[in-house]
Protein backbone atom coordinates (compact mmCIF):
# COMPACT_ATOMS: atom_id res chain seq x y z
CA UNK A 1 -9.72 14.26 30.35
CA UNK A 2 -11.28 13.67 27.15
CA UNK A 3 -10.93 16.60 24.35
CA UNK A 4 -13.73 17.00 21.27
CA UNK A 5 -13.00 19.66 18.54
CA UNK A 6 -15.84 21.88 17.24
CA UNK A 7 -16.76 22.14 13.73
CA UNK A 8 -13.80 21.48 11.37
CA UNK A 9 -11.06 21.60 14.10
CA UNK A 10 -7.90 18.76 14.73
CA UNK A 11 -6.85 18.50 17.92
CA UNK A 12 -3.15 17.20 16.75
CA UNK A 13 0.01 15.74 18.98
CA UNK A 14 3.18 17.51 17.81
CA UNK A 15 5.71 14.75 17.15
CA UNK A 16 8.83 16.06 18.81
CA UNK A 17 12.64 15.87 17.05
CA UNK A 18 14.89 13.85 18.44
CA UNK A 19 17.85 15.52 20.25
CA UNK A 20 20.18 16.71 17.31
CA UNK A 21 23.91 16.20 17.95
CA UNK A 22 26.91 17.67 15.50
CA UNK A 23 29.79 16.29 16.39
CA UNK A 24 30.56 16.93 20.41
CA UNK A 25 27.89 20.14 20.33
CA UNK A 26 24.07 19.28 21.47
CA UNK A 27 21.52 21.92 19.68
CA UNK A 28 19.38 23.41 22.48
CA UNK A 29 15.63 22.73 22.38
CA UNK A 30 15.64 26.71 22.14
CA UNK A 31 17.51 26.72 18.89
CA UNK A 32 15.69 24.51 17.39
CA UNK A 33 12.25 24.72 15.11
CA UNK A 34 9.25 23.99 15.93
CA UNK A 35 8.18 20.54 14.83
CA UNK A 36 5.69 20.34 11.79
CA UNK A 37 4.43 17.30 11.51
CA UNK A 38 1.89 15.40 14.22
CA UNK A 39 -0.58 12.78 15.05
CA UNK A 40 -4.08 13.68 14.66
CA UNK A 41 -5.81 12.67 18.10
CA UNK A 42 -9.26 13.69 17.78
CA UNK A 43 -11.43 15.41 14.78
CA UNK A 44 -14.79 17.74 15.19
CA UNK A 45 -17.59 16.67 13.11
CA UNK A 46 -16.88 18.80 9.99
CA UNK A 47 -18.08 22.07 8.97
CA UNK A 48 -21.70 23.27 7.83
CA UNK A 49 -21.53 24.76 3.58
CA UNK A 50 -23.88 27.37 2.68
CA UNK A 51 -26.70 24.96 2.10
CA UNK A 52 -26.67 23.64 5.64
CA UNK A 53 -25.06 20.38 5.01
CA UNK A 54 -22.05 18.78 7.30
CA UNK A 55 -19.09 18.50 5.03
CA UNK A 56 -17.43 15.23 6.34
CA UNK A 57 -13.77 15.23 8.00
CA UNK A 58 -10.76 14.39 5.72
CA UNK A 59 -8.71 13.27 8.49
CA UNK A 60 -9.39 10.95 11.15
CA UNK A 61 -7.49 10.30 14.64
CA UNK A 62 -4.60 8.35 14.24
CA UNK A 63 -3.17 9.86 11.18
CA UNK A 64 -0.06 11.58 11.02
CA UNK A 65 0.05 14.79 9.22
CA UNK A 66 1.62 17.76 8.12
CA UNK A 67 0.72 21.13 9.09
CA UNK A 68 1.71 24.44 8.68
CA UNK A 69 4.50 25.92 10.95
CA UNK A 70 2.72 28.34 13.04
CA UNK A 71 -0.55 26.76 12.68
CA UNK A 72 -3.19 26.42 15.59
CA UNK A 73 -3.07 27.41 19.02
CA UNK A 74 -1.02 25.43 21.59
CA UNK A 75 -2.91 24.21 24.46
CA UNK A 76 -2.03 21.70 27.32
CA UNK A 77 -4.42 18.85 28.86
CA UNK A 78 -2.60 17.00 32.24
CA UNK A 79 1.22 16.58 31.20
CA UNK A 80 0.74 16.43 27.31
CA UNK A 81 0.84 19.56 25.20
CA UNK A 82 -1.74 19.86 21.60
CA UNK A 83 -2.46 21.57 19.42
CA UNK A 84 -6.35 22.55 17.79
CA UNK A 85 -5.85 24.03 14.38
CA UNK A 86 -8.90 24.12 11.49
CA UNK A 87 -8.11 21.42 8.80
CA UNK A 88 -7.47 23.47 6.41
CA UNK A 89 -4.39 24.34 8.00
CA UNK A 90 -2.82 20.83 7.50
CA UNK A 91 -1.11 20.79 4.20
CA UNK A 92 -0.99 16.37 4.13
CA UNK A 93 -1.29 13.16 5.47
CA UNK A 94 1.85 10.65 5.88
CA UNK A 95 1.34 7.25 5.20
């Protein structure tokens, strides 16, 4: 199934945290945070100013961002879960 944002949405693939061990104790997924950086897997075409232009996409699929912790809405396609979030709701792109 093939996904395509509207407007100036990110559909973005949460990178998940690797199991976190102290010692003999294993953190439950439960306890921990929810992950905050992601890979951007597919952009919209950019939002429309005031003077009806299309102001052009910062980010582009592939690149691996940060984004704010309890940004977008969590959605899942087949086995995989996303998130779509506005770009102005990632704060910056890892290189």
């Amino acid at each position: 199934m093939k996904i395509e944002p509207l407007a100036d949405r990110v559909v973005v693939e949460p990178v998940e945290e690797k199991e976190e061990k102290v010692g003999n104790i294993i953190i439950p997924d439960t306890a921990k945070e929810k992950p905050m950086e992601g890979k951007v897997v597919a952009v919209g075409p950019g939002k429309v100013n005031e003077k009806g232009e299309r102001v052009k996409m910062t980010v582009k699929p592939g690149d691996r961002v940060l984004y704010n912790k309890f940004a977008g809405t969590e959605v899942k396609i087949g086995d995989k879960e996303y998130l779509i979030m506005r770009e102005s709701d990632i704060l910056a792109i890892i290189e």
